[in-house]
Every structure is written in C-alpha cells, then in structure tokens.
Protein backbone atom coordinates (compact mmCIF):
# COMPACT_ATOMS: atom_id res chain seq x y z
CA UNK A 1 10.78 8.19 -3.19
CA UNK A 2 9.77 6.35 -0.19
CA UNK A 3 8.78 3.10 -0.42
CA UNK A 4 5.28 1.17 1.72
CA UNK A 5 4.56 -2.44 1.55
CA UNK A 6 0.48 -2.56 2.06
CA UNK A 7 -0.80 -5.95 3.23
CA UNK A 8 -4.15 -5.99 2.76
CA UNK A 9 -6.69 -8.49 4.30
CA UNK A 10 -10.23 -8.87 2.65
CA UNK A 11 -13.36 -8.15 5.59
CA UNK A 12 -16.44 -9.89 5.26
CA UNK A 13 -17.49 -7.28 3.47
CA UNK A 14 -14.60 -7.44 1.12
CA UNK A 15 -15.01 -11.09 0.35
CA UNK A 16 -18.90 -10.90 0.11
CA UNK A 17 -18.62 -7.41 -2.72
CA UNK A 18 -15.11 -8.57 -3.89
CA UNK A 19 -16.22 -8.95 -7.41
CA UNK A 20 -17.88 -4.90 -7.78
CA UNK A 21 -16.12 -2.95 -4.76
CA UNK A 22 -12.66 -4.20 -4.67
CA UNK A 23 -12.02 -2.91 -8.22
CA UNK A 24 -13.97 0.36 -7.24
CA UNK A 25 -11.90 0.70 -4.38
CA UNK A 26 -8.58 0.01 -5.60
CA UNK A 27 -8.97 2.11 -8.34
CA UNK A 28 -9.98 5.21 -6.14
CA UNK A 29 -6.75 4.22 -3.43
CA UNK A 30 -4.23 4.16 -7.24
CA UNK A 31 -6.16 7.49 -8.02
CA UNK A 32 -5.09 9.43 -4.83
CA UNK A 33 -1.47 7.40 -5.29
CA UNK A 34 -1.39 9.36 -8.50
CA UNK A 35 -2.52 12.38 -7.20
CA UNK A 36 -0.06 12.40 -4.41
CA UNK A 37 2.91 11.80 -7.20
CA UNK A 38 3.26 8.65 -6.55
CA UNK A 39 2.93 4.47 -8.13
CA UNK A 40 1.31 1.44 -6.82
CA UNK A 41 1.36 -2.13 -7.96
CA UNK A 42 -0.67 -4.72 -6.57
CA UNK A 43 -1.05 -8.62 -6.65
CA UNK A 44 -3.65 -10.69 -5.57
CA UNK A 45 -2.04 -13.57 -3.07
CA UNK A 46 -2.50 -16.94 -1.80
CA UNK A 47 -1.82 -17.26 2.09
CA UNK A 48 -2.46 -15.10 4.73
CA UNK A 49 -2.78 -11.95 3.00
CA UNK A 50 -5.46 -11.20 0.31
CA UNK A 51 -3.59 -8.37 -1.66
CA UNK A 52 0.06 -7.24 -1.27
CA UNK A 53 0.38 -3.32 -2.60
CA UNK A 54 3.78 -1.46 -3.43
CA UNK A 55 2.95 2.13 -3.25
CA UNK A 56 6.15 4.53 -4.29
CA UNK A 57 5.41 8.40 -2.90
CA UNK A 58 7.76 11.31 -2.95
CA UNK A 59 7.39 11.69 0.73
CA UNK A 60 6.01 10.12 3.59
CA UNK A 61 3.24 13.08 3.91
CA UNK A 62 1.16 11.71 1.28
CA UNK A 63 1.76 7.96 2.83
CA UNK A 64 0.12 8.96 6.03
CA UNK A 65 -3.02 10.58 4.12
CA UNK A 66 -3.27 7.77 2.40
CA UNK A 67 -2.87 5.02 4.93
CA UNK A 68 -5.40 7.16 7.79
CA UNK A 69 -7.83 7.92 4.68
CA UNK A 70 -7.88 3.79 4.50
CA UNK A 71 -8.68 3.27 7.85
CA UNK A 72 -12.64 4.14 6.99
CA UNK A 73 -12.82 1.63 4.20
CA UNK A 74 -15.12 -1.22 5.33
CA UNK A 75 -14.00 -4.08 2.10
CA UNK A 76 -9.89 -3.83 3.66
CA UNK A 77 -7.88 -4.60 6.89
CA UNK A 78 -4.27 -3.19 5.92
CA UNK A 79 -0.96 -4.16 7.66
CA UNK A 80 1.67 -1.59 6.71
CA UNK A 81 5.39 -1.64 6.35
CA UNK A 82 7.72 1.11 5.44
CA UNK A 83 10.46 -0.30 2.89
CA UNK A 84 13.68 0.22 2.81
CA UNK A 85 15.66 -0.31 -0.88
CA UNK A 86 18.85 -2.45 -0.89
CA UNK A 87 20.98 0.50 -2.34
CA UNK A 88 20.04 2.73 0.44
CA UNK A 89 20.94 0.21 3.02
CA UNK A 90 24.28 -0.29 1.49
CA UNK A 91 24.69 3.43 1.14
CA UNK A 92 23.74 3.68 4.81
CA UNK A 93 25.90 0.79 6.00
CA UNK A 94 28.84 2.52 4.15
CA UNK A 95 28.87 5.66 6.05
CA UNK A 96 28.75 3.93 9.06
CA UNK A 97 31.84 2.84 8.56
C-alpha cells in the first residue's frame, strides 16, 4: 500500500456550502478511494489546514487519478504529501548498510 497525506484547505466556496457540499464531496472522493482498493480517514483541523486526509491505495496509479480528478473541485485547495511508514524506512535504512 502506498501511503498520501491530503491537506486540504476550504475555498470560499467550501466555507460558504460547507454544511451540504463538503459531505457530498467527501463522500464521492472515499467512494473512488474504495473503488481504487484503497482507505481514507479524515479529520477536521484547527490551524492552517481545514481537513487532513490519510488515503491508503495499492499503488500510486490510482493516487494520481485521484489527486488530478481533485484538481476540478471548486469547495477544496489540496496540498499533497506522499508518506513514507516507519517500518519501511527502517527496512530501507538497513540495507543501506
């Protein structure tokens, strides 16, 4: 599985709807996550960032439909990171050794 970190910034939009389309739209986005084989788990934040997602895929293909099909949703602004589990670092710092 491969691991992406979604911070998510409301628009205008977003903030003026949130109440109707951010469920609507979340739901759809943790739809295709299933689809594509895949989790997500979201929280709702204080500070800079509106919404922080954790979206497990089998492989990055799916991410990248995912993340370009996001880029035409008006309520969202997304910063993404690729994550890297603690085991796999270890197990990566290991054989470099």
């Amino acid at each position: 599985m491969v691991t992406y970190i979604l911070l998510v910034t409301l628009t205008e939009f977003g903030r003026e709807n949130f109440k109707t389309s951010w469920t609507t739209t979340r739901d759809e986005f943790k739809k295709q996550v299933k689809n594509l084989g895949g989790t997500m788990t979201g929280y709702v934040t204080a500070g800079p960032y509106d919404v922080v997602e954790i979206i497990d895929l089998p492989q990055d293909d799916g991410a990248l439909a995912l993340l370009l099909g996001s880029l035409s949703v008006k309520e969202i602004r997304t910063v993404t990171m690729k994550a890297f589990h603690e085991d796999q670092v270890r197990k990566t710092l290991q054989q470099m050794s």
